[in-house]
Protein backbone atom coordinates (compact mmCIF):
# COMPACT_ATOMS: atom_id res chain seq x y z
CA UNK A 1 -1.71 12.77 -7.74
CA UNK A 2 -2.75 10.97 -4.72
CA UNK A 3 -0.96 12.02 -1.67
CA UNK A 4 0.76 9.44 0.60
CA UNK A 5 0.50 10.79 3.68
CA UNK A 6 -2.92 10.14 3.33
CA UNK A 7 -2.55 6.20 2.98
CA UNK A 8 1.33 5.16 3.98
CA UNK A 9 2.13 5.84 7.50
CA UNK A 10 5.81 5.39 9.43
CA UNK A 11 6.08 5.81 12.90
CA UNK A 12 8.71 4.33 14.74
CA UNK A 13 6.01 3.10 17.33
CA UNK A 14 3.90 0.92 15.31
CA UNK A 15 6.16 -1.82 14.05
CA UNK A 16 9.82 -0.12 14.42
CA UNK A 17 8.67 2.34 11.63
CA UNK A 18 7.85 -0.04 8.35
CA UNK A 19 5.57 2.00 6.11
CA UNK A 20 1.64 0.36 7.32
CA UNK A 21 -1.55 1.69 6.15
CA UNK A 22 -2.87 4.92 7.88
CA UNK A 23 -5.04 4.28 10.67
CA UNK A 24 -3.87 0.51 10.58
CA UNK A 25 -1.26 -1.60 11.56
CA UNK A 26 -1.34 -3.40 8.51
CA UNK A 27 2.41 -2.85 6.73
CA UNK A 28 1.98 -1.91 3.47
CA UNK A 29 4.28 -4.87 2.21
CA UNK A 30 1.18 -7.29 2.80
CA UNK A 31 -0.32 -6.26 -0.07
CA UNK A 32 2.39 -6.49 -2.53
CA UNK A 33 2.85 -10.05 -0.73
CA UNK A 34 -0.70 -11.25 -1.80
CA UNK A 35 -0.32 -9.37 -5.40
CA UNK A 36 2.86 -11.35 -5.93
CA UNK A 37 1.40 -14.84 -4.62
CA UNK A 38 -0.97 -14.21 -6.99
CA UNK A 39 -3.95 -13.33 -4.92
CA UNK A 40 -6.32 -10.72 -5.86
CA UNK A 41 -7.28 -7.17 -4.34
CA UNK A 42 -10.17 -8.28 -2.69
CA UNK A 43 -8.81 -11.38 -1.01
CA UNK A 44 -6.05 -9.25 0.37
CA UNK A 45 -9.41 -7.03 1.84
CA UNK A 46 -11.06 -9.84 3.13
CA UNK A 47 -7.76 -10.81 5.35
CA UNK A 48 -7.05 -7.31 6.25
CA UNK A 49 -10.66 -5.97 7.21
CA UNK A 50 -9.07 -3.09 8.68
CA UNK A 51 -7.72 -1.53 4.99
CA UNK A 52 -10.33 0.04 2.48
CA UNK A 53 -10.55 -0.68 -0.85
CA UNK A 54 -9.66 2.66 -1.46
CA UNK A 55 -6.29 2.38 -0.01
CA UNK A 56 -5.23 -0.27 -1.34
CA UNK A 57 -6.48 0.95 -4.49
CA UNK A 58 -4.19 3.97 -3.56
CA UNK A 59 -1.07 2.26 -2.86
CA UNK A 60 -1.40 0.64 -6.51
CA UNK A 61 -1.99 4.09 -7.97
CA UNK A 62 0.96 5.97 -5.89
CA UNK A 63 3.22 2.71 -7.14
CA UNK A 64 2.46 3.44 -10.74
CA UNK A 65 2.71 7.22 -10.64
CA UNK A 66 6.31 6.95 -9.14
CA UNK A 67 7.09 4.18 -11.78
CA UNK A 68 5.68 6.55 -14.46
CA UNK A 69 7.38 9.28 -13.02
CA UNK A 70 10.86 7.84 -12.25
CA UNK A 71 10.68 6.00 -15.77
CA UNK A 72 13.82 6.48 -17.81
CA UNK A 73 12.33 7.40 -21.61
CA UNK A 74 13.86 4.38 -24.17
């Protein structure tokens, strides 16, 4: 499992405490913003030079473990 204090950072310092990147102040909501507009990973990078591939990539993987976690069986 990836571990999110490795990726999502709050600090009520760097904007009032939303969850951003670590070692960014991108929030973390920007990329679910550009997923749900319908843009891809890598335009999302190219806006937000700052993030690596490999946390965003992180941030998707951390969503679906949670989902697949916190799934209730049908």
């Amino acid at each position: 499992m990836t571990d999110p204090r490795h990726v999502v950072h709050c600090d009520p310092a760097i904007l009032g405490g939303i969850p951003v990147f670590v070692g960014t102040r991108v929030p973390v909501k920007n990329l679910w913003d550009y997923l749900e507009a319908g843009d891809s990973v890598d335009r999302f990078l190219d806006h937000f030079p700052s993030v690596t591939r490999e946390q965003a990539l992180a941030v998707l993987q951390l969503a679906k473990e949670m989902l697949a976690r916190h799934a209730s069986a049908a």
